[in-house]
Protein backbone atom coordinates (compact mmCIF):
# COMPACT_ATOMS: atom_id res chain seq x y z
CA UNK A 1 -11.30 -39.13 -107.94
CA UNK A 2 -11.23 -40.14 -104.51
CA UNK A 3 -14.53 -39.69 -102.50
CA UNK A 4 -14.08 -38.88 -98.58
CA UNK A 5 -15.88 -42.28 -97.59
CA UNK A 6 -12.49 -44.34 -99.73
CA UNK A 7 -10.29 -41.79 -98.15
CA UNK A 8 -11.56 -42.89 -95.13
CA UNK A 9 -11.55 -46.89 -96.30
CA UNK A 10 -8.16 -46.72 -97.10
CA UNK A 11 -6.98 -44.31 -94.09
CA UNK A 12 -8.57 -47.82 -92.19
CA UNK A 13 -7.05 -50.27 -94.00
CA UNK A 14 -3.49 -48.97 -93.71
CA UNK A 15 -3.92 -48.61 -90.40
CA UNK A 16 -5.32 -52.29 -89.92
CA UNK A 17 -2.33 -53.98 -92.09
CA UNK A 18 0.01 -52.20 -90.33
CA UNK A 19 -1.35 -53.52 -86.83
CA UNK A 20 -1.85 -57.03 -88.85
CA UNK A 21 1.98 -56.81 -89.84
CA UNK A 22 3.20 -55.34 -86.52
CA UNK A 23 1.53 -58.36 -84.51
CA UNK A 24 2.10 -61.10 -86.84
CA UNK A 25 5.47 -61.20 -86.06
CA UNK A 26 6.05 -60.16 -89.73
CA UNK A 27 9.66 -58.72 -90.02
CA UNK A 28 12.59 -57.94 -92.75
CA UNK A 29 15.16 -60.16 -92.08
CA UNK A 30 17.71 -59.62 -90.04
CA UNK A 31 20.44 -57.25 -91.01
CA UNK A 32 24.02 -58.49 -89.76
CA UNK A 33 26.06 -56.28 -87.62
CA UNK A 34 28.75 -56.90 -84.97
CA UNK A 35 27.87 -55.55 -81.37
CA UNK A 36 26.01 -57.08 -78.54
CA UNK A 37 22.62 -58.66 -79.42
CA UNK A 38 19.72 -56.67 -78.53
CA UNK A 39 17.83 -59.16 -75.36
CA UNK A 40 14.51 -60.22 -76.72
CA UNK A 41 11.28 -58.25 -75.57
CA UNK A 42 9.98 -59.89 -72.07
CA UNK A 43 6.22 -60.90 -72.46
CA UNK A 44 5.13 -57.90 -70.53
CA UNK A 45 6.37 -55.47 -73.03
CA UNK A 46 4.95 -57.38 -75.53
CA UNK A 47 1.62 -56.91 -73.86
CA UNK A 48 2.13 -53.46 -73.65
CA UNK A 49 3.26 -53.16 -76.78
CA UNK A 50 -0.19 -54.46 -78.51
CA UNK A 51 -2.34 -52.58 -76.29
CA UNK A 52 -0.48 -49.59 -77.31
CA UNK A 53 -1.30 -51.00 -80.60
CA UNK A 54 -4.74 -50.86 -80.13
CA UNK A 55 -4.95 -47.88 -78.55
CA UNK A 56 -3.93 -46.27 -81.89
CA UNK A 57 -6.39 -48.26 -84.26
CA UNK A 58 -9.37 -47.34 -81.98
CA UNK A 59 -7.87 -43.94 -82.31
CA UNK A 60 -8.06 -44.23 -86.33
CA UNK A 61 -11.61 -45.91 -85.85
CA UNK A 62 -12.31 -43.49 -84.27
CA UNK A 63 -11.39 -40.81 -86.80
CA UNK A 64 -13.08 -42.41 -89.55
CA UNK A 65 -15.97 -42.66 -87.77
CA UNK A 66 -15.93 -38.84 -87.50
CA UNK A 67 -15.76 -38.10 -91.01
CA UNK A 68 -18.22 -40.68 -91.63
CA UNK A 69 -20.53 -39.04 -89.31
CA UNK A 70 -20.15 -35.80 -91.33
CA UNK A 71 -21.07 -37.75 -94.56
CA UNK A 72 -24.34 -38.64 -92.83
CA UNK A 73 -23.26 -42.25 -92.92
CA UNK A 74 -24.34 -43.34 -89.45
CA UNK A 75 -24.81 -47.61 -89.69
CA UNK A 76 -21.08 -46.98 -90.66
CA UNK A 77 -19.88 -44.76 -88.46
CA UNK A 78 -21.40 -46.49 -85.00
CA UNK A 79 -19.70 -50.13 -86.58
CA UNK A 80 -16.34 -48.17 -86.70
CA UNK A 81 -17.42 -47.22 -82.86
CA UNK A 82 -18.49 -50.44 -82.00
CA UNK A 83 -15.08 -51.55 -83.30
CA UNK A 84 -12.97 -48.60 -80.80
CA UNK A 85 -14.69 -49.75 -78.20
CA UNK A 86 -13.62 -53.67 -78.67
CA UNK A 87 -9.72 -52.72 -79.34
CA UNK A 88 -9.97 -50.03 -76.35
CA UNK A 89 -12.98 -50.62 -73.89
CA UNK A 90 -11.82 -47.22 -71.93
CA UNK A 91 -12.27 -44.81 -74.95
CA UNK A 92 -14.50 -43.02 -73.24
CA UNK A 93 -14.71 -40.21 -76.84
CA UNK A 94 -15.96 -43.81 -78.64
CA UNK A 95 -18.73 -44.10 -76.43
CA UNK A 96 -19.87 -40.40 -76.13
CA UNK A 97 -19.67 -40.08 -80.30
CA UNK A 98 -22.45 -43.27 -80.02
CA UNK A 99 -24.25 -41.85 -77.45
CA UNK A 100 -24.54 -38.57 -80.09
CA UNK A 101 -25.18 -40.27 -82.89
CA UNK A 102 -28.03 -42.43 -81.57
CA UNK A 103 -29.40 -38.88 -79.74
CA UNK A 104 -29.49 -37.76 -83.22
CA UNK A 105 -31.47 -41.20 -84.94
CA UNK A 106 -33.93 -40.56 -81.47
CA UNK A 107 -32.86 -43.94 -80.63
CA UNK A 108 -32.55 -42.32 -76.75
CA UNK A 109 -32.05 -45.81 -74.67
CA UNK A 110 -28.53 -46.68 -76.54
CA UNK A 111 -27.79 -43.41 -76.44
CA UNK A 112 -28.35 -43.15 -72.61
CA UNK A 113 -26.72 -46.86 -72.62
CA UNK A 114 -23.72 -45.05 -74.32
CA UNK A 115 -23.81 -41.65 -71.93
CA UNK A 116 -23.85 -43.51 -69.25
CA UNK A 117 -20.79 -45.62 -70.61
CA UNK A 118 -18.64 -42.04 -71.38
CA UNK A 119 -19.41 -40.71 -68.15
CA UNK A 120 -18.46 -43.43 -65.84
CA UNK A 121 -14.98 -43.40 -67.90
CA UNK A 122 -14.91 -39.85 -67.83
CA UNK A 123 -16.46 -38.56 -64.86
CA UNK A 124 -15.41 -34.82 -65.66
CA UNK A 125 -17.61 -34.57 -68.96
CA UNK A 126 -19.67 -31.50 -68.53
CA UNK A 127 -21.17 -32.41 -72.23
CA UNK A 128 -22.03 -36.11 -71.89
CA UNK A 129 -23.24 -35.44 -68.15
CA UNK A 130 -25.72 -32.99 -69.74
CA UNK A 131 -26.79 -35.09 -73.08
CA UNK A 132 -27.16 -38.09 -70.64
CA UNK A 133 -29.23 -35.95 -69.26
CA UNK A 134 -31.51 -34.97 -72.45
CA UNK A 135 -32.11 -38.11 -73.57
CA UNK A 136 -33.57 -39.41 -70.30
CA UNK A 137 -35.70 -36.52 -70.11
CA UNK A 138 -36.53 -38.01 -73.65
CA UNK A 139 -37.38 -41.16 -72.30
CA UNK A 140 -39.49 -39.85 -69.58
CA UNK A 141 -36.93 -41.04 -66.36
CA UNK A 142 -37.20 -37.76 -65.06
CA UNK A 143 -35.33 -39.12 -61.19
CA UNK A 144 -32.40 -40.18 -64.01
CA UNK A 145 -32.48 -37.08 -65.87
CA UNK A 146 -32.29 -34.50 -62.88
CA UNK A 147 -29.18 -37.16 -61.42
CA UNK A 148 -27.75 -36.24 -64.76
CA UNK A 149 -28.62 -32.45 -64.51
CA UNK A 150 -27.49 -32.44 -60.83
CA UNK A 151 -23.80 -33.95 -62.49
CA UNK A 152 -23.73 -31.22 -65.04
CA UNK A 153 -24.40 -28.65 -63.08
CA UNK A 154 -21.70 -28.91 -60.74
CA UNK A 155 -19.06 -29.44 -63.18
CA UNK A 156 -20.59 -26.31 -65.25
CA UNK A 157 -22.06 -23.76 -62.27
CA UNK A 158 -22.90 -20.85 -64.76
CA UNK A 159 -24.93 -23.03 -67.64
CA UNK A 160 -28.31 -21.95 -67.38
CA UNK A 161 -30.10 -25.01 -69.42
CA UNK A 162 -28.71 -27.36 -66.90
CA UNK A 163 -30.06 -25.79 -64.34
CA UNK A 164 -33.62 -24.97 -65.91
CA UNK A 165 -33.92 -28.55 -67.07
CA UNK A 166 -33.14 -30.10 -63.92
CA UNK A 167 -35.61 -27.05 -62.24
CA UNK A 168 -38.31 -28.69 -64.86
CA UNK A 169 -37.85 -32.48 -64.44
CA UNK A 170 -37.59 -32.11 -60.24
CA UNK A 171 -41.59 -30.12 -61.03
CA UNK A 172 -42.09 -33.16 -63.29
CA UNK A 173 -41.22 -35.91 -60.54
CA UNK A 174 -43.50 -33.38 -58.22
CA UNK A 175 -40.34 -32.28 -56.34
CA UNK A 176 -41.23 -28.68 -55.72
CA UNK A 177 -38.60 -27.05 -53.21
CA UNK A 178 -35.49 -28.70 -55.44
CA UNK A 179 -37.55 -27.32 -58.44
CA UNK A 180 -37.42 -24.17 -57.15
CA UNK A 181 -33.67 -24.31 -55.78
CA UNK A 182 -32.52 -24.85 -59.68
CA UNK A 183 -35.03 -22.73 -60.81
CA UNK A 184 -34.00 -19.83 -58.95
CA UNK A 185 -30.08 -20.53 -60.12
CA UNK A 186 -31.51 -20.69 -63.68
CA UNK A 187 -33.48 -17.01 -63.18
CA UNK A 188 -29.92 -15.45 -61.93
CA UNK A 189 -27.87 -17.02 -64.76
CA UNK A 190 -30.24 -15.31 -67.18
CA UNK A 191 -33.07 -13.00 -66.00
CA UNK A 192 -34.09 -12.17 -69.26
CA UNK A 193 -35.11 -16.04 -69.68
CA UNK A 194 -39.30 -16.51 -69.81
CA UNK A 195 -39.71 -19.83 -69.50
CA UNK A 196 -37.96 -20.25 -66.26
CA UNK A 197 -40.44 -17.62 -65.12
CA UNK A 198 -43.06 -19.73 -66.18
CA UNK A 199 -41.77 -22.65 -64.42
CA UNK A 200 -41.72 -20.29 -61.38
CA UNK A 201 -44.79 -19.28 -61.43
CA UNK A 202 -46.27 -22.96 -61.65
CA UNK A 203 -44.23 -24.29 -58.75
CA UNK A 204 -45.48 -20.98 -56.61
CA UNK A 205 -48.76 -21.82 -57.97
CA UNK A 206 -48.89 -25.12 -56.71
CA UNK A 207 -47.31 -24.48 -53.30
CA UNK A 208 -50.42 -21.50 -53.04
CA UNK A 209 -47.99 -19.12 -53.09
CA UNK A 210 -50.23 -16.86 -55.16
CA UNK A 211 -48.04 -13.42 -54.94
CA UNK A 212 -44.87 -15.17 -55.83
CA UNK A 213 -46.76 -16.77 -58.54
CA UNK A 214 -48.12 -13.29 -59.99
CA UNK A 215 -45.12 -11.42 -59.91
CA UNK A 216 -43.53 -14.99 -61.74
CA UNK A 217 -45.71 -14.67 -64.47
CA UNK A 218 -45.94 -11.10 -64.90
CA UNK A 219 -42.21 -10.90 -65.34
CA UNK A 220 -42.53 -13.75 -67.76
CA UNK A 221 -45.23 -11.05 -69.81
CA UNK A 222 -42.83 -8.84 -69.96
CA UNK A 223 -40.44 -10.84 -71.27
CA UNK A 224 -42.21 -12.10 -73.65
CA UNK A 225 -45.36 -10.27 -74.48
CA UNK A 226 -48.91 -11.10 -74.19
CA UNK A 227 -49.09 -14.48 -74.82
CA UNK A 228 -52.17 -16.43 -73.87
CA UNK A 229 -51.05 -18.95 -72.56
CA UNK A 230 -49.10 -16.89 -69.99
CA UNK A 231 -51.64 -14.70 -69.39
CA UNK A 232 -54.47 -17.85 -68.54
CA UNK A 233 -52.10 -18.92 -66.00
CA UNK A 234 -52.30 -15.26 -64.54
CA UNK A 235 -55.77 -15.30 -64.44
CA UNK A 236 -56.10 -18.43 -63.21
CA UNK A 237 -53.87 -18.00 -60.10
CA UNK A 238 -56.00 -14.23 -59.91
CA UNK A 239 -59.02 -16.32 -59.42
CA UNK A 240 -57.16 -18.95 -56.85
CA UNK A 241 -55.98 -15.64 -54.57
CA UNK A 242 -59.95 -14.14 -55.10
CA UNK A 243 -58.79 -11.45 -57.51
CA UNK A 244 -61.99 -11.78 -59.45
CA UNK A 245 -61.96 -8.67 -61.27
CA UNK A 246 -58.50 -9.16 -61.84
CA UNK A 247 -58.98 -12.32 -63.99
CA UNK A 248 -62.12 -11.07 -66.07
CA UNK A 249 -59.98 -7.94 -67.30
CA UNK A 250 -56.66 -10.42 -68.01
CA UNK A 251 -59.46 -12.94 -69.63
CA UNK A 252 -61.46 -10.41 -71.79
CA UNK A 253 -57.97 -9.40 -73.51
CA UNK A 254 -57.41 -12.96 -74.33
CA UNK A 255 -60.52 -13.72 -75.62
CA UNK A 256 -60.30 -10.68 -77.06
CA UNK A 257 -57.06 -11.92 -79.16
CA UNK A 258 -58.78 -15.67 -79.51
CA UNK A 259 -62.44 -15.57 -79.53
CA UNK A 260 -62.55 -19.29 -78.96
CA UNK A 261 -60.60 -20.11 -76.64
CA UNK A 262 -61.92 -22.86 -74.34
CA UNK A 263 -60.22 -22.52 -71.27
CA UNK A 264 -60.34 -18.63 -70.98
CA UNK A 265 -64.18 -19.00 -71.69
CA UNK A 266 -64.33 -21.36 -69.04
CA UNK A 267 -62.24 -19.49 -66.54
CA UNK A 268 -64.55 -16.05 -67.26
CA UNK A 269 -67.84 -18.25 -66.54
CA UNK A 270 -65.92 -19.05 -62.78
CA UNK A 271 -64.75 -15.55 -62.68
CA UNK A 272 -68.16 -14.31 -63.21
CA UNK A 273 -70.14 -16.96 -60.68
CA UNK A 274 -67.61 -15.64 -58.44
CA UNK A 275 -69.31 -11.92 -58.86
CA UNK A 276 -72.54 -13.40 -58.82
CA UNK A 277 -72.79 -12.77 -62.07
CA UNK A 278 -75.00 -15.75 -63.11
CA UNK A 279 -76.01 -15.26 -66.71
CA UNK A 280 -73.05 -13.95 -67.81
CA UNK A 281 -71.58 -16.99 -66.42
CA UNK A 282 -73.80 -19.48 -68.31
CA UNK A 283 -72.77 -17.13 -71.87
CA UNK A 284 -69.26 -18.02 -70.77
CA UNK A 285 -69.55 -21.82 -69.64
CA UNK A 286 -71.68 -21.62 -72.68
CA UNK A 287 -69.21 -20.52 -75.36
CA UNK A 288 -66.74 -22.62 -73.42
CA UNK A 289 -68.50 -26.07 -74.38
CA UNK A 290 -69.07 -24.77 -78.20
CA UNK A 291 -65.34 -24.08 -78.06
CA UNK A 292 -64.60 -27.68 -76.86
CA UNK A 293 -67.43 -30.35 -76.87
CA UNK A 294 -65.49 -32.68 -75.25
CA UNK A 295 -64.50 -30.98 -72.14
CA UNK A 296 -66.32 -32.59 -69.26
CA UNK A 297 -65.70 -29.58 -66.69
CA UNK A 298 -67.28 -27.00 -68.81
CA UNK A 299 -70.44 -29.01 -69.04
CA UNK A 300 -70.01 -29.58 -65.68
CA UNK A 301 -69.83 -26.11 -64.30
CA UNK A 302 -72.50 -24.83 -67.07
CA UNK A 303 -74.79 -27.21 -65.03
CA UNK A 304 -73.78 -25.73 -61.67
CA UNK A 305 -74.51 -21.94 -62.97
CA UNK A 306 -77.85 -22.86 -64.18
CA UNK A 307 -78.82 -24.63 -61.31
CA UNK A 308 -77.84 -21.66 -59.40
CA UNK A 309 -80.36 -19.90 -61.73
CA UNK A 310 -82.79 -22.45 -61.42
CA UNK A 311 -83.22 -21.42 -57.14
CA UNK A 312 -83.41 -18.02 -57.90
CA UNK A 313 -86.01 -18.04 -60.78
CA UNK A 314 -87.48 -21.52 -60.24
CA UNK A 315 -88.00 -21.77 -63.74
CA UNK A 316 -88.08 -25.81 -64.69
CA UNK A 317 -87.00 -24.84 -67.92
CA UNK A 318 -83.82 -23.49 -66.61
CA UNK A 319 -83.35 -26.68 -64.20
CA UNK A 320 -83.99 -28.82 -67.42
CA UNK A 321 -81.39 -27.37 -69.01
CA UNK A 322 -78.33 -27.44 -65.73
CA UNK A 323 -79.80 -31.11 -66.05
CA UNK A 324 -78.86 -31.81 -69.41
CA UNK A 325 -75.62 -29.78 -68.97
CA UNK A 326 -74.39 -32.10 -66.24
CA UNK A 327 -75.41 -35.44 -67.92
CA UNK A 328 -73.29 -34.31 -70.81
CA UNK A 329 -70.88 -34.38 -68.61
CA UNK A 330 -71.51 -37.46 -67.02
CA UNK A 331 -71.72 -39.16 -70.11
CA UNK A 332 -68.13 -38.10 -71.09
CA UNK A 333 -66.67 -38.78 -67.53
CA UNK A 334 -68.80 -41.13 -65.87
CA UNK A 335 -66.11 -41.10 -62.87
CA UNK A 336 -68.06 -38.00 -60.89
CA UNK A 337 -69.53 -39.29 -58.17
CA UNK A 338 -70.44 -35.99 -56.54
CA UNK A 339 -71.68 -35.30 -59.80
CA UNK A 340 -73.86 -38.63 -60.57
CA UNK A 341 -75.74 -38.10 -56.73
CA UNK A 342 -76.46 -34.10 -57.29
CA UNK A 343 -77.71 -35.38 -61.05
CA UNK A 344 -80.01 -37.88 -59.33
CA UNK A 345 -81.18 -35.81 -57.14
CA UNK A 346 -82.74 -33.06 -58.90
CA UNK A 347 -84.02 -35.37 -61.36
């Protein structure tokens, strides 16, 4: 029984002896018959004649390497590419296949190699515009990526992934305002999208927009429930605006849901020097450092609360410990130079 991959051999190799005996000059002899004789082909139409020729076997090369593709076989299915792309070097399909195929081995530099090929062929490619895109995102070239995004989107107005991944590489490359142009295009394609919200609420964030940023990331609860992660960001933008209270209550229900989480300990020992509240703050920097021993900050801050204690009660056992807190600290960051001279000094 024939398997597909010999269907597809032989599919090839008729194709390539027909080209072989088409160019070779290979022919049945003549058959006699009275009437004018036909004028012999000029050399131009001979030219034309074999790159019509190999137009078609890139074609078939193509098509084998399609249903070698679906076999899994893909060494074999990028040489029949490799082979289109010799007999027709404007197949732009040949080079967008490779450019899929090596997206799909995570080999991401041919494929963007092969994107980039397809595209400049076929500048009306919505599809490769938007892979090209993808893979340098992949690779990290975030300026490449949103060029790519930038080229998708305005073939394709209405796709919302276009638009939320160029929104996310412009934050990436620290471009805020076009962040937020194709973030806000993303939001109306589909409102009921979180993580654009997300991404709204960080840009806001950064540009200390603080009531954008709230209403960004309370929309993005709604959408898609209490989340931690979500919620942190809430509180944390709560506590950049002075919403003190605000941020304990969001942080208690998080800690609530994960007793150990670092960063929400952390942010309720700020939340809580905030309010004065300075032993309560040093049980929350506290838990925060038993949650993570390596986090510098927490150490860091755990020293600041108790040395805040330390003035009021003038206890040196209290100053021993902010002490010990902030050489921690020091010891896993030595870069804190503030740090190192306030350590020194109350030595």
């Amino acid at each position: 029984m024939l398997t597909a991959k010999k269907v597809v051999g032989f599919a090839f190799a008729a194709v390539v002896l027909w080209g072989l005996f088409s160019s070779s000059g290979c022919q049945m002899p003549p058959v006699e018959q009275a009437g004018p004789q036909t004028p012999a082909p000029s050399p131009e139409d001979l030219l034309a004649q074999q790159i019509q020729q190999q137009k078609e076997m890139a074609v078939a090369l193509y098509v084998d390497a399609m249903m070698l593709l679906e076999l899994n076989e893909h060494a074999e299915a990028l040489k029949k590419l490799q082979m289109a792309a010799e007999l027709d070097p404007e197949f732009a399909l040949a080079f967008s296949l490779q450019g899929d195929i090596y997206q799909q081995l995570q080999d991401y530099q041919n494929s963007a190699t092969a994107y980039e090929k397809a595209t400049e062929l076929d500048p009306w490619s919505f599809k490769d515009f938007f892979n090209l895109g993808k893979v340098y995102e992949a690779l990290k070239e975030f300026a490449k990526a949103v060029h790519a995004y930038a080229s998708a989107c305005t073939l394709d107005p209405t796709h919302y992934e276009a638009h939320y991944r160029a929104a996310k590489c412009s934050y990436l490359l620290e471009d805020y305002n076009q962040a937020l142009e194709y973030a806000k295009k993303a939001q109306t394609l589909d409102p009921q999208k979180a993580e654009v919200e997300i991404l709204l609420g960080d840009v806001y964030e950064i540009q200390k927009d603080h009531q954008q940023a709230i209403d960004a990331y309370r929309r993005a609860l709604e959408l898609e429930g209490n989340k931690s992660e979500i919620m942190i960001s809430l509180a944390r933008v709560y506590l950049r605006s002075g919403q003190y209270t605000a941020a304990k209550e969001l942080l208690a229900a998080v800690l609530e849901m994960e007793p150990n989480n670092a960063l929400a300990h952390q942010y309720m020992g700020f939340a809580h020097l905030r309010l004065k509240e300075t032993e309560e703050a040093i049980a929350s920097y506290t838990k925060a450092v038993e949650a993570d021993p390596n986090d510098y900050m927490a150490y860091k801050s755990l020293g600041v609360a108790y040395m805040i204690q330390y003035f009021s009660d003038r206890n040196p056992a209290t100053k021993a410990r902010g002490l010990e807190a902030w050489g921690i600290s020091l010891h896993l960051n030595p870069d804190q130079p503030q740090l190192q001279k306030f350590y020194e000094q109350y030595q």
